[in-house]
Protein backbone atom coordinates (compact mmCIF):
# COMPACT_ATOMS: atom_id res chain seq x y z
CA UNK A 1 2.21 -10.47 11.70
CA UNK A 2 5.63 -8.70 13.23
CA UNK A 3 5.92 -6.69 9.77
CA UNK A 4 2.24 -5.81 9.84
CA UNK A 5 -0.06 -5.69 13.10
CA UNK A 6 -2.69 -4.46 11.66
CA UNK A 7 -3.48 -7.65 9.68
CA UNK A 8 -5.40 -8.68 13.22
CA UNK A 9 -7.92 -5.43 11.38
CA UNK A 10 -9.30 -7.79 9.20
CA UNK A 11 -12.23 -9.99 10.65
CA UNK A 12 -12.75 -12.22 7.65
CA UNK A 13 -9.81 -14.78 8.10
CA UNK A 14 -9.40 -15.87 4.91
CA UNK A 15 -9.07 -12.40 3.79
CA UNK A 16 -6.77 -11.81 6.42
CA UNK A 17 -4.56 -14.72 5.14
CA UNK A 18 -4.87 -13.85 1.81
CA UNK A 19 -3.55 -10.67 2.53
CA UNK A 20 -0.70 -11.85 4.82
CA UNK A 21 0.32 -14.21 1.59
CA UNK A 22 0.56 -11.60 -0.76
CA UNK A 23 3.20 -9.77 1.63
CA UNK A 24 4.89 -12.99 2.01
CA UNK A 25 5.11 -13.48 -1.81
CA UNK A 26 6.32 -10.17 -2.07
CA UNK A 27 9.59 -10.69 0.13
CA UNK A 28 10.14 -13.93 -1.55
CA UNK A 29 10.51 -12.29 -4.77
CA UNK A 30 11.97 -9.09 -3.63
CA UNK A 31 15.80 -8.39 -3.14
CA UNK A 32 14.61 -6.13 0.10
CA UNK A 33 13.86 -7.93 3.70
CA UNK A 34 11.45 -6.75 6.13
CA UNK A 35 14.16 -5.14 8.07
CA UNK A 36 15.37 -2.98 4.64
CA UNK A 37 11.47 -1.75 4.91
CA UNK A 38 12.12 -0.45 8.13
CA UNK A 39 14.69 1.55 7.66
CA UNK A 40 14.42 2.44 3.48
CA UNK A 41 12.48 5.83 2.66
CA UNK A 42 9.08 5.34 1.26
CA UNK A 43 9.55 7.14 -2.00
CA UNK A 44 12.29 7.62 -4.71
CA UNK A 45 10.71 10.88 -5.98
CA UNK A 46 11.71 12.65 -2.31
CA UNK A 47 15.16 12.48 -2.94
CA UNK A 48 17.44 10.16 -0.30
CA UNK A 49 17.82 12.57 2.09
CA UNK A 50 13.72 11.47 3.30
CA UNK A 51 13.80 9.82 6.75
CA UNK A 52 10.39 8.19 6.79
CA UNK A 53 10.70 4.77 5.96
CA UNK A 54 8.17 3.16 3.99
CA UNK A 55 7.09 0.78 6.56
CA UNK A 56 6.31 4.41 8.95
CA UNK A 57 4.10 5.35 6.00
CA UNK A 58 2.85 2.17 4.91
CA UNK A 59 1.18 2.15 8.31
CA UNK A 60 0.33 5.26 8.76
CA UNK A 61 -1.72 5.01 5.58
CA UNK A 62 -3.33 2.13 6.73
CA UNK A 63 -4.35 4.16 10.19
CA UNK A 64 -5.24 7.18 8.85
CA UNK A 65 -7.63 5.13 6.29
CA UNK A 66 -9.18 2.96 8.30
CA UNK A 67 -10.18 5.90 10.96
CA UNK A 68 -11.41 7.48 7.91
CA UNK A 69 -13.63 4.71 6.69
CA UNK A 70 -14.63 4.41 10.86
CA UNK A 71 -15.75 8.49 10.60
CA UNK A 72 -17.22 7.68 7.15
CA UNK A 73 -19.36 5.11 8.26
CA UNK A 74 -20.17 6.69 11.56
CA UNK A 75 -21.52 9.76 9.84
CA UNK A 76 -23.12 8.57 6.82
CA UNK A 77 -24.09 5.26 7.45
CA UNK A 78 -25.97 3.33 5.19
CA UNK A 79 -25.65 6.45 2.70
CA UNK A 80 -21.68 5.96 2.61
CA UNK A 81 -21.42 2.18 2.84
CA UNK A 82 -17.68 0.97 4.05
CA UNK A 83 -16.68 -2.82 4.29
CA UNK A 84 -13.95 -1.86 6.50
CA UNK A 85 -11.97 -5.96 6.04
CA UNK A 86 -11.73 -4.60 2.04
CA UNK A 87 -10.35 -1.10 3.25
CA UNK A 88 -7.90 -2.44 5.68
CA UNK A 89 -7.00 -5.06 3.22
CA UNK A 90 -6.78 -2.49 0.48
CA UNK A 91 -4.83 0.08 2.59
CA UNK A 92 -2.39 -3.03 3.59
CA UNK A 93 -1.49 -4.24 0.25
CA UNK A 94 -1.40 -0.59 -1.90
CA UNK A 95 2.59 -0.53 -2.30
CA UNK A 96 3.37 -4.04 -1.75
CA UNK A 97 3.90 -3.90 -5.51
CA UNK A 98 7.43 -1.61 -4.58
CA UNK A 99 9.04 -4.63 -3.42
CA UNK A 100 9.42 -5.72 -7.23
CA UNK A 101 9.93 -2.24 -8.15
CA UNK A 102 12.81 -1.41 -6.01
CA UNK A 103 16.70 -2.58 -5.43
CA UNK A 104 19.35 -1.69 -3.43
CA UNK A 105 22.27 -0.22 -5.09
CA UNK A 106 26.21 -0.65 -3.82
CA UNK A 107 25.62 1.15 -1.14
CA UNK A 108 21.77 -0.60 0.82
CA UNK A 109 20.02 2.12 -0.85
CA UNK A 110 16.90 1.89 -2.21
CA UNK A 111 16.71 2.66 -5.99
CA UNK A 112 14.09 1.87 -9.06
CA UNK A 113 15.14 -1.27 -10.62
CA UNK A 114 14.66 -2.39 -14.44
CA UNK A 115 11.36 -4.39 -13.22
CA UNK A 116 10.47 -0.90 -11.92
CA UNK A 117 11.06 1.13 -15.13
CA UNK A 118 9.00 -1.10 -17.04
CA UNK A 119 5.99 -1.94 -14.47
CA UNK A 120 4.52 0.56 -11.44
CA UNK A 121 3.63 -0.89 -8.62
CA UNK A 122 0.12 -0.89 -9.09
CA UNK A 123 0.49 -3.34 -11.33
CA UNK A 124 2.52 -5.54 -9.84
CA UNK A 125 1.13 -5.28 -7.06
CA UNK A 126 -2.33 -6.46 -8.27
CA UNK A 127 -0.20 -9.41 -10.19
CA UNK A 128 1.22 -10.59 -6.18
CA UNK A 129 -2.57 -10.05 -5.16
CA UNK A 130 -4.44 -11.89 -7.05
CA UNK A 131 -1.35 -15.08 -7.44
CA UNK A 132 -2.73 -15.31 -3.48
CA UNK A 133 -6.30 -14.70 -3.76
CA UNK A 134 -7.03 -11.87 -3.33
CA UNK A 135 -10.42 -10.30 -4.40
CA UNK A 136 -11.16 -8.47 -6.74
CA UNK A 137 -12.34 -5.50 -4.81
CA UNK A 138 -9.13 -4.88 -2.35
CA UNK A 139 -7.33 -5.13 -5.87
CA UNK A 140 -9.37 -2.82 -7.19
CA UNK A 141 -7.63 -0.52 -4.50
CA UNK A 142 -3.78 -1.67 -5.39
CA UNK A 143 -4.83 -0.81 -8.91
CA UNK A 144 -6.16 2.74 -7.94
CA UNK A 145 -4.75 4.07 -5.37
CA UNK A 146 -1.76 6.05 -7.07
CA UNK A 147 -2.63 8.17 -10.32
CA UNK A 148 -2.95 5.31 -12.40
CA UNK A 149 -6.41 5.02 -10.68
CA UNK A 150 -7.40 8.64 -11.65
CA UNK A 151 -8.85 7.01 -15.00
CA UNK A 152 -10.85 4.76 -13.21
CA UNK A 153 -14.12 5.15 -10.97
CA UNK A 154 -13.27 4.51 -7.75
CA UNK A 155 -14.80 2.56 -5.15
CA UNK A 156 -15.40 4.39 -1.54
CA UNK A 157 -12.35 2.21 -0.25
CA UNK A 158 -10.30 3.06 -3.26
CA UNK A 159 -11.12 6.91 -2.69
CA UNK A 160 -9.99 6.40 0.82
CA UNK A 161 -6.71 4.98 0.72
CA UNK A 162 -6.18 6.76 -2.22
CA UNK A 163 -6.98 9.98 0.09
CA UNK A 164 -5.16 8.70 2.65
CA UNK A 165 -2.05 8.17 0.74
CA UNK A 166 -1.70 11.09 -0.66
CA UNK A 167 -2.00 13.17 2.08
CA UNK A 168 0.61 11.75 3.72
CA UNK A 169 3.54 11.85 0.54
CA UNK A 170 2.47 15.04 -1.13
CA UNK A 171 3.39 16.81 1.47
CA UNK A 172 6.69 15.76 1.75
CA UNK A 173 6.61 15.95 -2.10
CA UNK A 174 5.99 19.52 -2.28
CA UNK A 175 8.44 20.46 0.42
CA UNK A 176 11.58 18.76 -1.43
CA UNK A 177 10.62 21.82 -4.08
């Protein structure tokens, strides 16, 4: 609950705790702590000169996607339906895959590890998911929200978090050019 606030989002508790698990599991298997997630950038492919750390990002995903799904279903309604618990849930556990993907190197910097070279973290992220639970529509969203998920129809959730991660790497992406 320190790491991640926003778990108090998500009204179904056994979603909630399902969720909360999955992070859990994650740090258990990772080599990083919750305080290297505070202070480690959130990507590898901005060089290590990027000051936003992935827990800044990680939440501001999670923000920016559930005010999304808020405007979605505030304009659209019944059209556009949003189960907001999935979202938030979704939005939550997206990168928690990146604790198996990354190490630290000599120096408490954050580099890809072998587990990393061989599986993204959409993958193993979905793996740490569903070992706690997890259903099969918030993995849907671990699964789809980075390009791997561009061969796959997405679900309105999936399209936001996808959305809403995006527009808050690629622009940091595309000024490292």
């Amino acid at each position: 609950m320190e790491l991640w606030p926003e778990l108090e989002w998500i009204e179904d508790d056994s979603l909630r705790e399902k969720t909360a698990r999955t992070w859990e599991k994650a740090l258990e298997k990772s080599v990083l702590s919750a305080d290297d997630l505070q202070r480690i950038p959130f990507t590898l492919l901005c060089g290590p000169d990027l000051k936003v750390s992935f827990m800044d990002h990680k939440r501001a995903v999670v923000h920016i996607a559930r005010e999304a799904g808020l405007k979605v279903r505030e304009f659209f309604g019944d059209e556009l339906p949003v189960n907001m618990d999935v979202l938030i849930a979704g939005a939550i556990l997206a990168d928690v895959g990146k604790l198996l993907e990354y190490e630290l190197d000599e120096n408490g910097n954050s580099v890809q590890g072998k587990y990393g070279r061989y599986l993204r973290h959409p993958f193993s992220g979905v793996s740490l998911a569903e070992s706690c639970g997890v259903p099969a529509e918030v993995c849907h969203i671990i699964a789809a929200h980075a390009h791997e998920g561009d061969m796959v129809k997405r679900s309105t959730e999936a399209y936001i978090v996808h959305h809403a991660d995006f527009m808050t790497f690629l622009p940091f992406k595309d000024r490292m050019k």
